[in-house]
Protein backbone atom coordinates (compact mmCIF):
# COMPACT_ATOMS: atom_id res chain seq x y z
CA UNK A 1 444.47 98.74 88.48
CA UNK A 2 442.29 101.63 87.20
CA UNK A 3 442.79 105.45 88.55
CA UNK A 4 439.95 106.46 90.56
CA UNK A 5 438.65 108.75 87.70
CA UNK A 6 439.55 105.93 85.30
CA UNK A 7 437.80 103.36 87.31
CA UNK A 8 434.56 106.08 87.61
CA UNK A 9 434.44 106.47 83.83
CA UNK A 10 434.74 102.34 83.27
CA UNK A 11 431.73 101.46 86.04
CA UNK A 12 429.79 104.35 84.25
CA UNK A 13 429.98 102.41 80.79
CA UNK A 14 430.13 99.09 82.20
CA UNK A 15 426.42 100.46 83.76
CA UNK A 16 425.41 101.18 80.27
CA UNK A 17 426.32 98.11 78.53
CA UNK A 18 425.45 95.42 81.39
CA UNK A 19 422.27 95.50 82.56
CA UNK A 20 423.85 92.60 84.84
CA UNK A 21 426.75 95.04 86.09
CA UNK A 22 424.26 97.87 86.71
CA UNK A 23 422.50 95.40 88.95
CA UNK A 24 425.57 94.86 90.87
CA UNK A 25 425.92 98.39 91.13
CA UNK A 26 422.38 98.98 92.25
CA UNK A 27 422.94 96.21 94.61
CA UNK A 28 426.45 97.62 96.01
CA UNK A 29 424.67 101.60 96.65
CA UNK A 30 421.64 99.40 98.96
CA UNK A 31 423.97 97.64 100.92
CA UNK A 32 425.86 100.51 101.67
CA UNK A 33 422.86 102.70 102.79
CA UNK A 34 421.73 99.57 104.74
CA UNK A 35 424.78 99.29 106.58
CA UNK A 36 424.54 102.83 107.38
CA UNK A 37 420.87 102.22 108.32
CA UNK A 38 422.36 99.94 111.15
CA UNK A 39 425.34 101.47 112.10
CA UNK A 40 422.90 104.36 113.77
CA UNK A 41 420.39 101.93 114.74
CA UNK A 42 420.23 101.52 118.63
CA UNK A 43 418.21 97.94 117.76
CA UNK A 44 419.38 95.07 119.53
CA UNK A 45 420.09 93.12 116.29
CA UNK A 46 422.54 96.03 115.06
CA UNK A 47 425.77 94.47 115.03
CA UNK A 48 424.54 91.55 113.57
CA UNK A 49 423.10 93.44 110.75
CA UNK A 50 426.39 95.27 109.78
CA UNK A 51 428.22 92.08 110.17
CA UNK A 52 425.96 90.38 107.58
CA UNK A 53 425.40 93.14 105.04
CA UNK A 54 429.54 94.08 105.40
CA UNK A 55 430.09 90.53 104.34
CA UNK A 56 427.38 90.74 101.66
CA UNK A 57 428.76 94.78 100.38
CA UNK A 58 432.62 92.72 100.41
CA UNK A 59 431.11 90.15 98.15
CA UNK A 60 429.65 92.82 95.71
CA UNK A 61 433.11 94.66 95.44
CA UNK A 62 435.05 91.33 94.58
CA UNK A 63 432.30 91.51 91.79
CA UNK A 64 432.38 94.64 90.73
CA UNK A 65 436.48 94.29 90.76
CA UNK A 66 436.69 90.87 88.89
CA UNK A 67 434.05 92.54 86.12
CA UNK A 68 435.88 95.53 85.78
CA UNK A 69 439.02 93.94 85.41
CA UNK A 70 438.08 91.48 82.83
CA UNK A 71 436.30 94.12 80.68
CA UNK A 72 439.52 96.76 81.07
């Protein structure tokens, strides 16, 4: 597995040659800032909401993992 410098230089390139990556990527920072959204929320659909976009920002790493590690 890639070094966490290592791994921040190969998502930057992978961002520059795969529009399809980037979108990942794009995706991946959203999901992140949504779960934060609801992790403060006092709404009564909260926990729900983390559940669903934790499962959803899981599914986005695998992704981002199996890409990176076929392309280094």
């Amino acid at each position: 597995m890639l070094q966490n410098t290592e791994c921040k230089d190969a998502i930057r390139r992978m961002c520059i040659s795969s529009r399809s990556f980037k979108s990942i990527c794009y995706s991946y920072r959203k999901c992140s800032e949504a779960i934060r959204y609801w992790t403060e929320s006092d709404r009564d659909e909260a926990p729900e909401r983390q559940r669903e976009y934790a499962a959803l920002l899981h599914e986005l790493k695998l992704e981002i993992s199996q890409s990176l590690k076929e392309n280094y």
